[in-house]
PDB file of N, CA and C in Angstrom:
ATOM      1  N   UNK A   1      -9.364   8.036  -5.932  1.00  0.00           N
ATOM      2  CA  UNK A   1      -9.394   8.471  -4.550  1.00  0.00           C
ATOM      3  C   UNK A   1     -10.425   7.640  -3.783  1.00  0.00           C
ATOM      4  N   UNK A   2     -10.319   7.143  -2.300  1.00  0.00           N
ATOM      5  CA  UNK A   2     -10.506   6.032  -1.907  1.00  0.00           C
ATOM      6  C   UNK A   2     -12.123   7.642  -1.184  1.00  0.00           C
ATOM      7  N   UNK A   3     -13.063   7.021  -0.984  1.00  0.00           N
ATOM      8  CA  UNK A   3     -14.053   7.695  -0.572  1.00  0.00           C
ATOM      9  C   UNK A   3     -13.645   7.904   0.890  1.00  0.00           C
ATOM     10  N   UNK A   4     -13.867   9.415   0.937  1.00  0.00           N
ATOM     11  CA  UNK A   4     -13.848  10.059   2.607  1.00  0.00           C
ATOM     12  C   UNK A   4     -14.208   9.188   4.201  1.00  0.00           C
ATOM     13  N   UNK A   5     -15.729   9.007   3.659  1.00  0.00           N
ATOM     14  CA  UNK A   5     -16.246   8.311   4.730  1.00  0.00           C
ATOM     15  C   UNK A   5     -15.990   7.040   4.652  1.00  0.00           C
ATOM     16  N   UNK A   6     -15.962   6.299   3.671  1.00  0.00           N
ATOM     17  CA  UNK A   6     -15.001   4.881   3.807  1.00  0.00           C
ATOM     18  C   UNK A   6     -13.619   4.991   4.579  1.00  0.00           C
ATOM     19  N   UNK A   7     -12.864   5.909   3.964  1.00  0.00           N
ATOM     20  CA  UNK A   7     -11.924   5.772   4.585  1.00  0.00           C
ATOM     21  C   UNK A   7     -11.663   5.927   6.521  1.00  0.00           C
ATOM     22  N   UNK A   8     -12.583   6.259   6.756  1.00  0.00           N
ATOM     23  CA  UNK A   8     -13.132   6.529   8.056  1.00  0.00           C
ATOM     24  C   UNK A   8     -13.257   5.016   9.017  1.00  0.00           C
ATOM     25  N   UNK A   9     -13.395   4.048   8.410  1.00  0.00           N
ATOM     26  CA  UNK A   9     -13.355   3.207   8.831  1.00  0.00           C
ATOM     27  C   UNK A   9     -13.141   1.692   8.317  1.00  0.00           C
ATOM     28  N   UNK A  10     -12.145   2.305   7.393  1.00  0.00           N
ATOM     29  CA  UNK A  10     -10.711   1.423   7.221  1.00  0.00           C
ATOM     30  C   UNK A  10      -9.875   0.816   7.894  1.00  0.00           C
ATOM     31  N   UNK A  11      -9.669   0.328   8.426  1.00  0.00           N
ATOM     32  CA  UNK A  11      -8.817  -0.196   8.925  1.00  0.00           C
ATOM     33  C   UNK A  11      -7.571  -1.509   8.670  1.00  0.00           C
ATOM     34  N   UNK A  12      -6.134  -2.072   9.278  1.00  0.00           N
ATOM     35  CA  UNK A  12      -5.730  -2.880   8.710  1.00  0.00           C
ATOM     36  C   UNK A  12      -6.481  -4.089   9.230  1.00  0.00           C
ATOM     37  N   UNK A  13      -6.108  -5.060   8.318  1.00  0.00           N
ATOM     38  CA  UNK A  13      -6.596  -6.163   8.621  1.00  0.00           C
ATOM     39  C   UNK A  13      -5.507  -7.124   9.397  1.00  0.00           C
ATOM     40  N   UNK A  14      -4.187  -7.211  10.058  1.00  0.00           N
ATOM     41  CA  UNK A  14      -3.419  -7.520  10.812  1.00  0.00           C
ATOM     42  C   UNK A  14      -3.814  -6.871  11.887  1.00  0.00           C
ATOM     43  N   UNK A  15      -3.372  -5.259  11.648  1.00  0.00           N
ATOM     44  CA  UNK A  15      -2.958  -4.830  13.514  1.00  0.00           C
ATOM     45  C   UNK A  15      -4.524  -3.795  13.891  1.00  0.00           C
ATOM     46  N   UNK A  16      -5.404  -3.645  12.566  1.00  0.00           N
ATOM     47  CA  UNK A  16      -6.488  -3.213  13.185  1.00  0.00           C
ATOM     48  C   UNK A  16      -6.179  -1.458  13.622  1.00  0.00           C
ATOM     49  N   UNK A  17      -5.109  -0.957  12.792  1.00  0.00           N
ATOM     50  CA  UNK A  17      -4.530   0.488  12.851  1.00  0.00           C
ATOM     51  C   UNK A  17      -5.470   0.967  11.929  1.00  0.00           C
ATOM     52  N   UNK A  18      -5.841   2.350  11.362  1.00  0.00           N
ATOM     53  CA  UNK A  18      -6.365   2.929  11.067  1.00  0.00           C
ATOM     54  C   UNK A  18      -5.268   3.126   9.892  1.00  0.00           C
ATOM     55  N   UNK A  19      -5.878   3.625   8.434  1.00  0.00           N
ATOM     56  CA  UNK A  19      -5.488   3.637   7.574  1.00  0.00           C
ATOM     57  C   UNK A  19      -5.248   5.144   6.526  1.00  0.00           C
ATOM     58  N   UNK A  20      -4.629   6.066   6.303  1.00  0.00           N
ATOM     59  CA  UNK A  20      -4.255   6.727   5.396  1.00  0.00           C
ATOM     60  C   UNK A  20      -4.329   7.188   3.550  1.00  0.00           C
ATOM     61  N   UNK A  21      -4.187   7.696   3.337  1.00  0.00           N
ATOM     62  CA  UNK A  21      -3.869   7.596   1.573  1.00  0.00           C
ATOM     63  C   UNK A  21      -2.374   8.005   1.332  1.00  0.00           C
ATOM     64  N   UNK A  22      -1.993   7.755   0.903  1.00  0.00           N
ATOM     65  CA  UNK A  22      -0.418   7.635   0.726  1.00  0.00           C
ATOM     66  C   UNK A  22       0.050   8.744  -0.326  1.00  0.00           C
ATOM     67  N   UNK A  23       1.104   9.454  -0.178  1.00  0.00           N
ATOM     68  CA  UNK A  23       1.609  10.474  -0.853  1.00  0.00           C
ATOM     69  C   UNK A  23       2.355  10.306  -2.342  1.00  0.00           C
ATOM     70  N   UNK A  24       1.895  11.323  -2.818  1.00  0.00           N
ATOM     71  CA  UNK A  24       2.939  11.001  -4.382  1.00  0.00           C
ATOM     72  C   UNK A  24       3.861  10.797  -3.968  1.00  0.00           C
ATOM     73  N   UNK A  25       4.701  11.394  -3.474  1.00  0.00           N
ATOM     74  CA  UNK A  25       6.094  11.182  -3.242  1.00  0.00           C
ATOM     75  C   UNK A  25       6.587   9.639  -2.594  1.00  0.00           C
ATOM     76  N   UNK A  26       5.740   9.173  -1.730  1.00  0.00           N
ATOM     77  CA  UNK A  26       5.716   8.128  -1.216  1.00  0.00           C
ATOM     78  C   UNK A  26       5.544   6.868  -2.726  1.00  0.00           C
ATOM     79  N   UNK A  27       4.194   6.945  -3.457  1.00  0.00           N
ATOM     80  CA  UNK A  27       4.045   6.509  -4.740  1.00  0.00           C
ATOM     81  C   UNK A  27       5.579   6.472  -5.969  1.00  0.00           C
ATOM     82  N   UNK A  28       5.971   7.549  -5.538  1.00  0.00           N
ATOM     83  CA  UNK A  28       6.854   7.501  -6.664  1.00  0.00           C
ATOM     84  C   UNK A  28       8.401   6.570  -6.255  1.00  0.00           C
ATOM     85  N   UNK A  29       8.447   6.957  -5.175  1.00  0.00           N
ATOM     86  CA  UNK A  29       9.414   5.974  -4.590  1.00  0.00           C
ATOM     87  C   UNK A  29       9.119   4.273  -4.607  1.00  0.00           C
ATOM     88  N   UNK A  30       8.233   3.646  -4.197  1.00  0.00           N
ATOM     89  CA  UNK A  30       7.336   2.660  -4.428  1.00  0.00           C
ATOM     90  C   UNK A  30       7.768   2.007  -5.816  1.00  0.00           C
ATOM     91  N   UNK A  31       6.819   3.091  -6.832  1.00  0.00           N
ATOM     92  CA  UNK A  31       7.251   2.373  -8.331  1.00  0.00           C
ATOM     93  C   UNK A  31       8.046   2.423  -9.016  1.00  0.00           C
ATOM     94  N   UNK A  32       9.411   3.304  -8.079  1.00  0.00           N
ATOM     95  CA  UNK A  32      10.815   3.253  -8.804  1.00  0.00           C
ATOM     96  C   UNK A  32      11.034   1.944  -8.277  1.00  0.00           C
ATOM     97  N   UNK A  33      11.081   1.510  -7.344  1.00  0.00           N
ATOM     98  CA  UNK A  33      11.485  -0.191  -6.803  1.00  0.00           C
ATOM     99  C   UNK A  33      10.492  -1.631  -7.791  1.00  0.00           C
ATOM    100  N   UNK A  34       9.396  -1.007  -7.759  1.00  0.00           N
ATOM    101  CA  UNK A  34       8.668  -2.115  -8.901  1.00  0.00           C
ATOM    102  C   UNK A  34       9.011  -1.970 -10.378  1.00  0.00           C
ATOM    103  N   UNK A  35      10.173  -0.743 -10.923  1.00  0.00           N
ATOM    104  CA  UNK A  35      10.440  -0.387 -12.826  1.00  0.00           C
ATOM    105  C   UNK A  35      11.482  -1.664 -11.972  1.00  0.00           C
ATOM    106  N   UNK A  36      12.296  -1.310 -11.145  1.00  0.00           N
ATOM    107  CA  UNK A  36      13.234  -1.713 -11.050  1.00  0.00           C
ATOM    108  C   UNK A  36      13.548  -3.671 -10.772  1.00  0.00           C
ATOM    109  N   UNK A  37      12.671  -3.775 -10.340  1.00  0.00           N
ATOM    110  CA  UNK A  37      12.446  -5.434  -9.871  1.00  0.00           C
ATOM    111  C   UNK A  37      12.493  -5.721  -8.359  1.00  0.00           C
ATOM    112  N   UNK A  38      12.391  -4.686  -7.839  1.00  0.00           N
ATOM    113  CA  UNK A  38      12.724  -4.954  -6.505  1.00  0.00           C
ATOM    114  C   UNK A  38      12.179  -4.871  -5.218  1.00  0.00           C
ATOM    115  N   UNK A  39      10.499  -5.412  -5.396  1.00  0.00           N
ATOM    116  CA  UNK A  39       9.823  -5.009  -4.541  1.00  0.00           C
ATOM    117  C   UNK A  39       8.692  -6.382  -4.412  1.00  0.00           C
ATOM    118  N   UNK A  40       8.708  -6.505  -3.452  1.00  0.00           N
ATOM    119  CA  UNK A  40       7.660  -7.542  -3.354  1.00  0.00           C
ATOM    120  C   UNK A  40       6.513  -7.441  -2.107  1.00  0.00           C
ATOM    121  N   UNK A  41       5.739  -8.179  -1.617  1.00  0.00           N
ATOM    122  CA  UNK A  41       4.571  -7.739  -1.487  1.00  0.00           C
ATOM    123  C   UNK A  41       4.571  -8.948   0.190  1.00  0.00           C
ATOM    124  N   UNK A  42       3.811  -9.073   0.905  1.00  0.00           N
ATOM    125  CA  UNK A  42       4.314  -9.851   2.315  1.00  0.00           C
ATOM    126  C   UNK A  42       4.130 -11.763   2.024  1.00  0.00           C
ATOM    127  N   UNK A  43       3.274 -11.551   0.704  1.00  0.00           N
ATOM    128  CA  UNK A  43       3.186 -13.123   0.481  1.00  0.00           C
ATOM    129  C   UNK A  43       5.089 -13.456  -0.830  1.00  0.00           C
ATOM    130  N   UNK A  44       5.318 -12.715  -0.482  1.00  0.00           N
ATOM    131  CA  UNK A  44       6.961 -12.428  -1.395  1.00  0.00           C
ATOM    132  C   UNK A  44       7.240 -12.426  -2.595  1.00  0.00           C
ATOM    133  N   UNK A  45       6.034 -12.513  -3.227  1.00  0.00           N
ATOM    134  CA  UNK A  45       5.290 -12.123  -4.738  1.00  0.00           C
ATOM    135  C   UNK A  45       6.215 -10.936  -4.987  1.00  0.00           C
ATOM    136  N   UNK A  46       6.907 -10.608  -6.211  1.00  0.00           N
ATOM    137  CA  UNK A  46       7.691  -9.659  -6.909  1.00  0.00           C
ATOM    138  C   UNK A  46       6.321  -8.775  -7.106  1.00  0.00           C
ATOM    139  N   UNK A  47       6.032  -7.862  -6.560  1.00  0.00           N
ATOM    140  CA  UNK A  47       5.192  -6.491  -7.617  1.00  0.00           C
ATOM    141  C   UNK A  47       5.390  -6.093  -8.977  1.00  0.00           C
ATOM    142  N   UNK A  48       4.971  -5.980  -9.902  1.00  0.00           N
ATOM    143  CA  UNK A  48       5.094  -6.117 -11.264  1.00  0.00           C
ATOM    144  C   UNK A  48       4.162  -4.783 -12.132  1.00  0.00           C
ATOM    145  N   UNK A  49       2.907  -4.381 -11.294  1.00  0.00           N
ATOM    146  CA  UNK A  49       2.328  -3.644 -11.416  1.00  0.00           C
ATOM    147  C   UNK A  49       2.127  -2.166 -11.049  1.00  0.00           C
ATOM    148  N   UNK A  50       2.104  -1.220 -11.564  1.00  0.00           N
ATOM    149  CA  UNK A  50       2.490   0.572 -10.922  1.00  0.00           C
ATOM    150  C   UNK A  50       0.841   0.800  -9.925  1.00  0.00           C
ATOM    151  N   UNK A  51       1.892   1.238  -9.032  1.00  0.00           N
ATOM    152  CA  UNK A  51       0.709   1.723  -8.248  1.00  0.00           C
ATOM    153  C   UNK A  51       0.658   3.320  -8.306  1.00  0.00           C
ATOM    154  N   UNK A  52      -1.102   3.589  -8.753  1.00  0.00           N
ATOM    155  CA  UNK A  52      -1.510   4.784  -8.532  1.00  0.00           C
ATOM    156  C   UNK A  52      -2.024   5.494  -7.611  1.00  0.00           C
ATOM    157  N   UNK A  53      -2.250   4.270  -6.679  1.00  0.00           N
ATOM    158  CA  UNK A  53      -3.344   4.978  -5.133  1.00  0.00           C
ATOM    159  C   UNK A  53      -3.089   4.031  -4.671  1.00  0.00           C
ATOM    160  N   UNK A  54      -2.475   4.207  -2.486  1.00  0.00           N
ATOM    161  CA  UNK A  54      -2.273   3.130  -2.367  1.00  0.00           C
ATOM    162  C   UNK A  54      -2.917   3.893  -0.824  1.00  0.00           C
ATOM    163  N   UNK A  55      -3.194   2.969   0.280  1.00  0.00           N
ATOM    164  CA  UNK A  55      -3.616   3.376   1.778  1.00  0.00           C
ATOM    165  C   UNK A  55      -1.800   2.914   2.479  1.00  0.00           C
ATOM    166  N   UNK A  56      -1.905   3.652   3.494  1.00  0.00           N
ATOM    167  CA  UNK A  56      -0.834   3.187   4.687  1.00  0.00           C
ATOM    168  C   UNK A  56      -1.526   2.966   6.079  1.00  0.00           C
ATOM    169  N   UNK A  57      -0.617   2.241   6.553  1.00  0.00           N
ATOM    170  CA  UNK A  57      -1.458   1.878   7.818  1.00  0.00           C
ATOM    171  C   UNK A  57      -0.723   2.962   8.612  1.00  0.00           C
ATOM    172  N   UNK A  58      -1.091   3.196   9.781  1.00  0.00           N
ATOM    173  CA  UNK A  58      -1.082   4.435  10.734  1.00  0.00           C
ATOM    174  C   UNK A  58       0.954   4.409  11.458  1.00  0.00           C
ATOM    175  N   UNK A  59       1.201   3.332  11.552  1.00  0.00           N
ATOM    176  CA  UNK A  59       2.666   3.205  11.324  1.00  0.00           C
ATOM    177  C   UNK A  59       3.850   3.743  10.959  1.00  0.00           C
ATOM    178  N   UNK A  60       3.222   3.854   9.401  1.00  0.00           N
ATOM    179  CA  UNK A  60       4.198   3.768   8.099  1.00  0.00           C
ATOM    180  C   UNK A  60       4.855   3.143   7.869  1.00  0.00           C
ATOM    181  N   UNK A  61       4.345   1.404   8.172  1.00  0.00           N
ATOM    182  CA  UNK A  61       5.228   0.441   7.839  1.00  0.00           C
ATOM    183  C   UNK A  61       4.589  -0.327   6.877  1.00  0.00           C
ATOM    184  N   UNK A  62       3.422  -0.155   6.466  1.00  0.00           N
ATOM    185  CA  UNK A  62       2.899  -1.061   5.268  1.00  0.00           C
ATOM    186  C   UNK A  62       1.805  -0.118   4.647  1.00  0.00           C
ATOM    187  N   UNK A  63       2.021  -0.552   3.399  1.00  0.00           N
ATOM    188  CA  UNK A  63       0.937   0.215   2.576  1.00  0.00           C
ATOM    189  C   UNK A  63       0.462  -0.974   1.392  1.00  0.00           C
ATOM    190  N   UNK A  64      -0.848  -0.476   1.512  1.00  0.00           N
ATOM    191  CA  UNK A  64      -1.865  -1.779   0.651  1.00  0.00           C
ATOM    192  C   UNK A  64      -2.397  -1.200  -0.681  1.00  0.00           C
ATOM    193  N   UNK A  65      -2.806  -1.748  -1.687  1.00  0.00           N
ATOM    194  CA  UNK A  65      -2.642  -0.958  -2.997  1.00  0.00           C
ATOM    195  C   UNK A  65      -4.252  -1.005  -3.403  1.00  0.00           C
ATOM    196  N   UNK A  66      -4.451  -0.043  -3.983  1.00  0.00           N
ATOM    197  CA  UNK A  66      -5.787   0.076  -4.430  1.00  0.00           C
ATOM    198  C   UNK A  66      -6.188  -0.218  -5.800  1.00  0.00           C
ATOM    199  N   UNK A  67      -6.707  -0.720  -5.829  1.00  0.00           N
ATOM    200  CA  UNK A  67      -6.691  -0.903  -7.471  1.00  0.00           C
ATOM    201  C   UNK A  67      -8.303  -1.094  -8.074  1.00  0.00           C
ATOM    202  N   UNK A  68      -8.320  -0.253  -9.134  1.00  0.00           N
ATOM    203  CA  UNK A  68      -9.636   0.534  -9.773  1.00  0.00           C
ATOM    204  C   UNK A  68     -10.364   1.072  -8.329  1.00  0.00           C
ATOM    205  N   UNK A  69      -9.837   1.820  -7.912  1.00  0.00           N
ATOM    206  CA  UNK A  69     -10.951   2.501  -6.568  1.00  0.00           C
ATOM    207  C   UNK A  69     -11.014   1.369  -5.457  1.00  0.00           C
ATOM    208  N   UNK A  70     -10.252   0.283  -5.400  1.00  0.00           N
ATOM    209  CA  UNK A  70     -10.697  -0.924  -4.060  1.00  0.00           C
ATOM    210  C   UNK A  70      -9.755  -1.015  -3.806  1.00  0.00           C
ATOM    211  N   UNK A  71     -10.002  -0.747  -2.662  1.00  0.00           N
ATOM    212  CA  UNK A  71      -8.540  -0.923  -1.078  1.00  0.00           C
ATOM    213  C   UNK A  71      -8.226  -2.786  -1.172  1.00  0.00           C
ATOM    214  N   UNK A  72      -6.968  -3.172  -1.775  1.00  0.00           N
ATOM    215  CA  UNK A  72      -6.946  -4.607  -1.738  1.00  0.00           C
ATOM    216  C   UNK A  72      -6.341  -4.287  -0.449  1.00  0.00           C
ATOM    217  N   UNK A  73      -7.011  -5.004   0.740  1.00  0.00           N
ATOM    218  CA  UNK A  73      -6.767  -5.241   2.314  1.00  0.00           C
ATOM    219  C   UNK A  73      -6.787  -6.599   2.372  1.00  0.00           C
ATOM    220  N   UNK A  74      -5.543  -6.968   2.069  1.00  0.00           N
ATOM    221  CA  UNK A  74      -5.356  -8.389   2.157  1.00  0.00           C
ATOM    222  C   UNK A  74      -4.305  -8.393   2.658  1.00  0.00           C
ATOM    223  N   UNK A  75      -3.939  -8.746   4.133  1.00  0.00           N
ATOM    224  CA  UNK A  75      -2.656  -9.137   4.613  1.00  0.00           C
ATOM    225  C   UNK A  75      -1.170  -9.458   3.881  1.00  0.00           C
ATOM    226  N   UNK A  76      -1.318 -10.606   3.002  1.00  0.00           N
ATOM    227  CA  UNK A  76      -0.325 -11.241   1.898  1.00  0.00           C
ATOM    228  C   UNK A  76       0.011 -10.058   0.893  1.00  0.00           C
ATOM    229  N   UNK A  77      -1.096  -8.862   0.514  1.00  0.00           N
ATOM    230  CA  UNK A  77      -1.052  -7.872  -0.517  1.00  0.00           C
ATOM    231  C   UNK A  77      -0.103  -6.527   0.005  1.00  0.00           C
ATOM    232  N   UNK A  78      -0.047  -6.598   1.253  1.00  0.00           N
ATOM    233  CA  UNK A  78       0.359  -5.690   1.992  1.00  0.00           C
ATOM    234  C   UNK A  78       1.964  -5.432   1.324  1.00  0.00           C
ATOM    235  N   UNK A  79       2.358  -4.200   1.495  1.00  0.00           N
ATOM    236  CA  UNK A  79       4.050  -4.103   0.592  1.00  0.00           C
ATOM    237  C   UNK A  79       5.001  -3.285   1.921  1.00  0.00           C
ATOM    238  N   UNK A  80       5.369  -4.366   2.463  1.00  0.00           N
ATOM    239  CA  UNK A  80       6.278  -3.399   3.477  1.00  0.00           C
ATOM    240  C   UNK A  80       7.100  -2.083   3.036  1.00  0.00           C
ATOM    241  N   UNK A  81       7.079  -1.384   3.461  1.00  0.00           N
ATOM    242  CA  UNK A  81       7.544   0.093   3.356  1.00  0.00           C
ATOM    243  C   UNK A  81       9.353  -0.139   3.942  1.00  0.00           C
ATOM    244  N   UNK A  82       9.916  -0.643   4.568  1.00  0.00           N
ATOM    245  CA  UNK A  82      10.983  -1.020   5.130  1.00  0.00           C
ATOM    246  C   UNK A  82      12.126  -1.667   3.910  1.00  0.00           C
ATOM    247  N   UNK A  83      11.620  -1.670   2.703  1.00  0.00           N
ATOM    248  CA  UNK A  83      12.169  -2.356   1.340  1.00  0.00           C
ATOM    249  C   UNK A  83      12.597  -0.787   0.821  1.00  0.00           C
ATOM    250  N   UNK A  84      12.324  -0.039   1.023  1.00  0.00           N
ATOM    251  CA  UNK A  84      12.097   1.402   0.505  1.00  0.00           C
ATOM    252  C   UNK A  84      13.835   2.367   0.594  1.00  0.00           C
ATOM    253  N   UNK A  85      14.239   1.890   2.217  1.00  0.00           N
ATOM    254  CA  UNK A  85      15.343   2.180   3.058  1.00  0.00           C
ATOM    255  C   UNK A  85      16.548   2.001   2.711  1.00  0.00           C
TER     256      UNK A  85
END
C-alpha cells in the first residue's frame, strides 16, 4: 500500500492529474490480459509481470504499477486502461 500522505501528492507525470490506488477488481482484470499476452505498457513493451498494487490517474485512462512499495511514474511504464475494453 502506497503511503497516505505520499499519495497526496502524487501526481502523473504527463497530464499532472492526481493519482488513485486502483481496485482489485480493476487488478484482476489487468493480469488476466498479462496470463494472457496481451497487454503492453505506452513504451509497447508486452507486460510480462503480475501486478499487485498499481495507482490510476484521475481519468481512468492509465494506471502505473508499483512495484515493492514504489509508484514506477514513468510515462513509457504507464499501461493504458483502454486495452482492457
Amino acid at each position: 500500500m502506497v503511503d497516505p500522505e505520499l499519495l497526496k501528492i502524487l501526481v502523473c507525470p504527463e497530464t499532472h492529474q492526481r493519482l488513485r490506488e486502483a481496485e482489485e477488481a480493476l487488478l484482476a482484470k489487468v493480469n488476466e490480459r498479462i496470463r494472457t499476452g496481451s497487454l503492453k505498457n505506452r513504451s509497447g513493451t508486452l507486460v510480462t509481470e503480475t501486478i499487485t498494487e498499481a495507482l490510476i490517474r484521475q481519468d481512468g485512462k492509465l494506471l502505473y504499477p508499483v512495484r515493492d512499495g514504489i509508484p514506477v511514474l514513468l510515462i513509457e511504464e504507464g499501461i493504458s486502461l483502454d486495452q482492457l475494453e
